[in-house]
C-alpha atoms as a PDB file:
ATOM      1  CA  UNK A   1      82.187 -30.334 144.802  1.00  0.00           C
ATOM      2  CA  UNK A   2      80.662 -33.560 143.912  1.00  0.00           C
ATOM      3  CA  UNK A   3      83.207 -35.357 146.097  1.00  0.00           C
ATOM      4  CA  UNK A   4      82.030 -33.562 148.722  1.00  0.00           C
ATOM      5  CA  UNK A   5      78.132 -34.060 148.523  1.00  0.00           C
ATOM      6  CA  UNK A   6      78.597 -37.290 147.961  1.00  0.00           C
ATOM      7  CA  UNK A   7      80.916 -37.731 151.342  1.00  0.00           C
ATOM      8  CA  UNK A   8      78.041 -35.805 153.111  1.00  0.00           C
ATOM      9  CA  UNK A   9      75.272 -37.442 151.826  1.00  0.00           C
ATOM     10  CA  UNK A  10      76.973 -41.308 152.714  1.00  0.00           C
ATOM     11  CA  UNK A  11      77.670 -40.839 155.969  1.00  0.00           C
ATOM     12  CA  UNK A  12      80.870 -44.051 157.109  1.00  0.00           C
ATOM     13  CA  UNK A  13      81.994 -47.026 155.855  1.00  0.00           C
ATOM     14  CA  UNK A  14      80.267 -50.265 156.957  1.00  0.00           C
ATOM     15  CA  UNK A  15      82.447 -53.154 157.480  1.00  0.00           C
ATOM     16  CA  UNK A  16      79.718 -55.214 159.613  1.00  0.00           C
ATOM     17  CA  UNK A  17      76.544 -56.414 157.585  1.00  0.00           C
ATOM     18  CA  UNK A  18      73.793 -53.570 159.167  1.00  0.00           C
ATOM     19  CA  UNK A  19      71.564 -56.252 159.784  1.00  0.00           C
ATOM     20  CA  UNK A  20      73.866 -56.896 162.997  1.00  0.00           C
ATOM     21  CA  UNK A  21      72.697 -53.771 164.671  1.00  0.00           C
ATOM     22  CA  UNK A  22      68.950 -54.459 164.191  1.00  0.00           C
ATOM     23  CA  UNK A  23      68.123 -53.314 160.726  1.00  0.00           C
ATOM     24  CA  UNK A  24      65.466 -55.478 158.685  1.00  0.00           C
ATOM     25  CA  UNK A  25      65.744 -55.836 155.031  1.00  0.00           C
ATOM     26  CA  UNK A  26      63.416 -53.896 152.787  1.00  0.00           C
ATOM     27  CA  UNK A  27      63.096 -56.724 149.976  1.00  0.00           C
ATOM     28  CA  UNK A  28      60.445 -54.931 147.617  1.00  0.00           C
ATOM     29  CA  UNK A  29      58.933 -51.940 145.971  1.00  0.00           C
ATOM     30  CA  UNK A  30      55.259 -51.860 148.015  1.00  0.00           C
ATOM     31  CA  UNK A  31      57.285 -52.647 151.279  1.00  0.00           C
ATOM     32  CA  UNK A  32      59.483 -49.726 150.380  1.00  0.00           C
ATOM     33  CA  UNK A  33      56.710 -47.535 149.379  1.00  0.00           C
ATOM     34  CA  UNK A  34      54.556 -47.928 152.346  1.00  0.00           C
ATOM     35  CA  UNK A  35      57.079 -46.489 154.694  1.00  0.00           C
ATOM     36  CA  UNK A  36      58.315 -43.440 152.501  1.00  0.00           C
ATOM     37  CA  UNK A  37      54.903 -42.489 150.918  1.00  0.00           C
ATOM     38  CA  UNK A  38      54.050 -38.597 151.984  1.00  0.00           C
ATOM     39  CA  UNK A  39      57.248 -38.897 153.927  1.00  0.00           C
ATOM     40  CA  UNK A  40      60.391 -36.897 153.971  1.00  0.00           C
ATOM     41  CA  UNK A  41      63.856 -38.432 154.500  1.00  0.00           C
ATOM     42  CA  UNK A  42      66.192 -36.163 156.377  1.00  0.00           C
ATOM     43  CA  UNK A  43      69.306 -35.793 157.790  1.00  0.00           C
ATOM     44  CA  UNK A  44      71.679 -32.997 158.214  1.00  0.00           C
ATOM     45  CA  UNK A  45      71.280 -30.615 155.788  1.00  0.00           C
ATOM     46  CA  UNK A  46      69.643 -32.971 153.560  1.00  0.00           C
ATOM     47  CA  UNK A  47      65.526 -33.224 152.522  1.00  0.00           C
ATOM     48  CA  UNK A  48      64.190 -35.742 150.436  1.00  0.00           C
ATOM     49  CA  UNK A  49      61.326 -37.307 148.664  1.00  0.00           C
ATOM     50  CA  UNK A  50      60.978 -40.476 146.979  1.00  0.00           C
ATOM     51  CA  UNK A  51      57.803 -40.480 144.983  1.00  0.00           C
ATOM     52  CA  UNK A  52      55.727 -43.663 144.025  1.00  0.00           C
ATOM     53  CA  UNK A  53      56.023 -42.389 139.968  1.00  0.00           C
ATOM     54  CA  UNK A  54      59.723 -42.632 140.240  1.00  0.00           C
ATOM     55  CA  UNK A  55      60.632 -39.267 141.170  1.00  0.00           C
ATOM     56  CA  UNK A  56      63.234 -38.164 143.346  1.00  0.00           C
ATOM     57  CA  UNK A  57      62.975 -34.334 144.759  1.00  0.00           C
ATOM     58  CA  UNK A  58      64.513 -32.450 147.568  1.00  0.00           C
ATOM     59  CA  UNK A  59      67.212 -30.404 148.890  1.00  0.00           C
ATOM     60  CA  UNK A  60      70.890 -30.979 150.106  1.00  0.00           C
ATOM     61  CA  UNK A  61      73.034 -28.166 151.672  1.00  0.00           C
ATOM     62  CA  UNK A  62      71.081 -25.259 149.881  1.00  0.00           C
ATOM     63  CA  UNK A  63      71.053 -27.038 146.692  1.00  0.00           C
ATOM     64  CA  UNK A  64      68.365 -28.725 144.534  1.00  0.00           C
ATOM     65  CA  UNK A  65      67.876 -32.325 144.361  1.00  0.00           C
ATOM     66  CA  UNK A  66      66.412 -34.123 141.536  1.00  0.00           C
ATOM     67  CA  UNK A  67      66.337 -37.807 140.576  1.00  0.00           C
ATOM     68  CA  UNK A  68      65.138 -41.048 139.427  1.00  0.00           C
ATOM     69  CA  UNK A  69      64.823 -44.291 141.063  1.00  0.00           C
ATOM     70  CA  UNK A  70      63.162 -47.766 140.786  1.00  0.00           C
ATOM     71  CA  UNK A  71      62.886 -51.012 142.093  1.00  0.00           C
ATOM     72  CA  UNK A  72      65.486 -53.489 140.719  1.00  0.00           C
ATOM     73  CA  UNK A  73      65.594 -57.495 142.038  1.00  0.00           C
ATOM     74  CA  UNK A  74      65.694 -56.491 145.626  1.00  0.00           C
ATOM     75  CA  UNK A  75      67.311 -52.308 145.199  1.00  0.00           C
ATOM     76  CA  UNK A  76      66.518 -49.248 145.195  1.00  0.00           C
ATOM     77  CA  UNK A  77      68.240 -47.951 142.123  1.00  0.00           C
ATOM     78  CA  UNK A  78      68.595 -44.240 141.590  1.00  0.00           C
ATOM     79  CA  UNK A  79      70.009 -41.821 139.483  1.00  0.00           C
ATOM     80  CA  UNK A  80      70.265 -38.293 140.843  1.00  0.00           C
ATOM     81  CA  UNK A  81      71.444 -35.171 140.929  1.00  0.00           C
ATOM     82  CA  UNK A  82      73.055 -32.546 143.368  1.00  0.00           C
ATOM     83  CA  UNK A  83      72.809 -28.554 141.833  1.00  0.00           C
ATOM     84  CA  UNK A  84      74.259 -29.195 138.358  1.00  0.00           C
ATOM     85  CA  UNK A  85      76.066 -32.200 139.616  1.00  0.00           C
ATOM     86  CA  UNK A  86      75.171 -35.787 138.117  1.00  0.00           C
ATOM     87  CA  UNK A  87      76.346 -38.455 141.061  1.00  0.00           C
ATOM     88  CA  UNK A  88      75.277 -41.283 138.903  1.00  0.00           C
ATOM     89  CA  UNK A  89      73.294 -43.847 138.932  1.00  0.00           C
ATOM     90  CA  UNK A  90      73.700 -46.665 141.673  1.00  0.00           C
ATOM     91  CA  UNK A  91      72.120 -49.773 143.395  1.00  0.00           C
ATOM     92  CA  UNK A  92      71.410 -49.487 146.852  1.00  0.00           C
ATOM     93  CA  UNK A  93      70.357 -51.955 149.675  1.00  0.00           C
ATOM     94  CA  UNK A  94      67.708 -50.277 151.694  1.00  0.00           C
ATOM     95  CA  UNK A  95      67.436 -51.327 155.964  1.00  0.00           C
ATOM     96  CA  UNK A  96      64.942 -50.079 158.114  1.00  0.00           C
ATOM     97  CA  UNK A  97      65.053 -49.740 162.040  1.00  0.00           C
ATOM     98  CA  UNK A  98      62.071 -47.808 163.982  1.00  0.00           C
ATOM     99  CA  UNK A  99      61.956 -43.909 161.971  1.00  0.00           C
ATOM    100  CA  UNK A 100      65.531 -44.736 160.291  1.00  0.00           C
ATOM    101  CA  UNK A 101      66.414 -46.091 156.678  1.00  0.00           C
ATOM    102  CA  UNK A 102      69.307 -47.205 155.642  1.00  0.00           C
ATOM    103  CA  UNK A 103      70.994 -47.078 152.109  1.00  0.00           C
ATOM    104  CA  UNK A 104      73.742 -49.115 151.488  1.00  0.00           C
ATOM    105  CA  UNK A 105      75.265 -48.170 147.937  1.00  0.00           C
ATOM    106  CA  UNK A 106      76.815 -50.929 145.930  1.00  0.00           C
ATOM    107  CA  UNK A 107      74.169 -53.593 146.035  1.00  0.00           C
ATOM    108  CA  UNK A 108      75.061 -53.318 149.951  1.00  0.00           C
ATOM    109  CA  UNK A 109      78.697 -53.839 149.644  1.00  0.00           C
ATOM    110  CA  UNK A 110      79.820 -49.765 149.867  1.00  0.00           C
ATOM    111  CA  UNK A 111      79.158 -46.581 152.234  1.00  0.00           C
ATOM    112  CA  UNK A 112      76.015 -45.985 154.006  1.00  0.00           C
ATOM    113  CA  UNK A 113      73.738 -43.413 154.443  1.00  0.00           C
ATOM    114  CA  UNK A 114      70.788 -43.123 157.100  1.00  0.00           C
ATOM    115  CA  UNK A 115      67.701 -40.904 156.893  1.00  0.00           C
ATOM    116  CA  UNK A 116      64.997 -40.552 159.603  1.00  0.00           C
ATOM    117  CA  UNK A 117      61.668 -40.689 157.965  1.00  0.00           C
ATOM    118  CA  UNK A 118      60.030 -37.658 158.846  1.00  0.00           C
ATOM    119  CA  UNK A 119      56.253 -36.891 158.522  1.00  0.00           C
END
């Protein structure tokens, strides 16, 4: 099951930087905040909310999601969970281009996932 979500929530794997097809960098905490604040992320199934406390809320194929995140030299870094199931924490390079973000897990060097920000 957690293989699963996880394979859901990621979306492909990236073998060009993402900055290539027109994603900027988000470098920092108030840049990342000012474009997620009152915002949900979305995708498929998924619903999101990253809150400025460190909170991390939503839903994902019917099931609850919880988490925490913060800033870390240049990452979002999260720990969260799916249901009952923990998907660990991670360090993820976060892109922006027009209503869609970009989360590269890995420090940028794994899978990606991208959400539309959604008022």
């Amino acid at each position: 099951m957690l293989h699963r979500v996880f394979a859901v929530c990621a979306a492909i794997v990236i073998t060009t930087p993402a900055l290539a097809e027109g994603f900027q960098r988000v470098i920092d905490r108030d840049g990342f905040m000012s474009l997620v604040e009152n915002r949900d992320l979305r995708r498929f199934g998924i619903r999101l909310q990253v809150r400025d406390a460190g909170a991390i809320t939503g839903r994902a194929f019917g099931q609850k999601v919880t988490g925490a995140w913060n800033w870390d030299d240049g990452f979002f870094c999260r720990d969260l969970f799916v249901g009952g199931d923990e998907l660990g924490a991670n360090c993820q390079l976060v892109e922006i281009r027009g209503n869609t973000m970009r989360f590269t897990s890995d420090m940028g060097q794994g899978i990606y996932a991208d959400l539309k920000l959604v008022d």
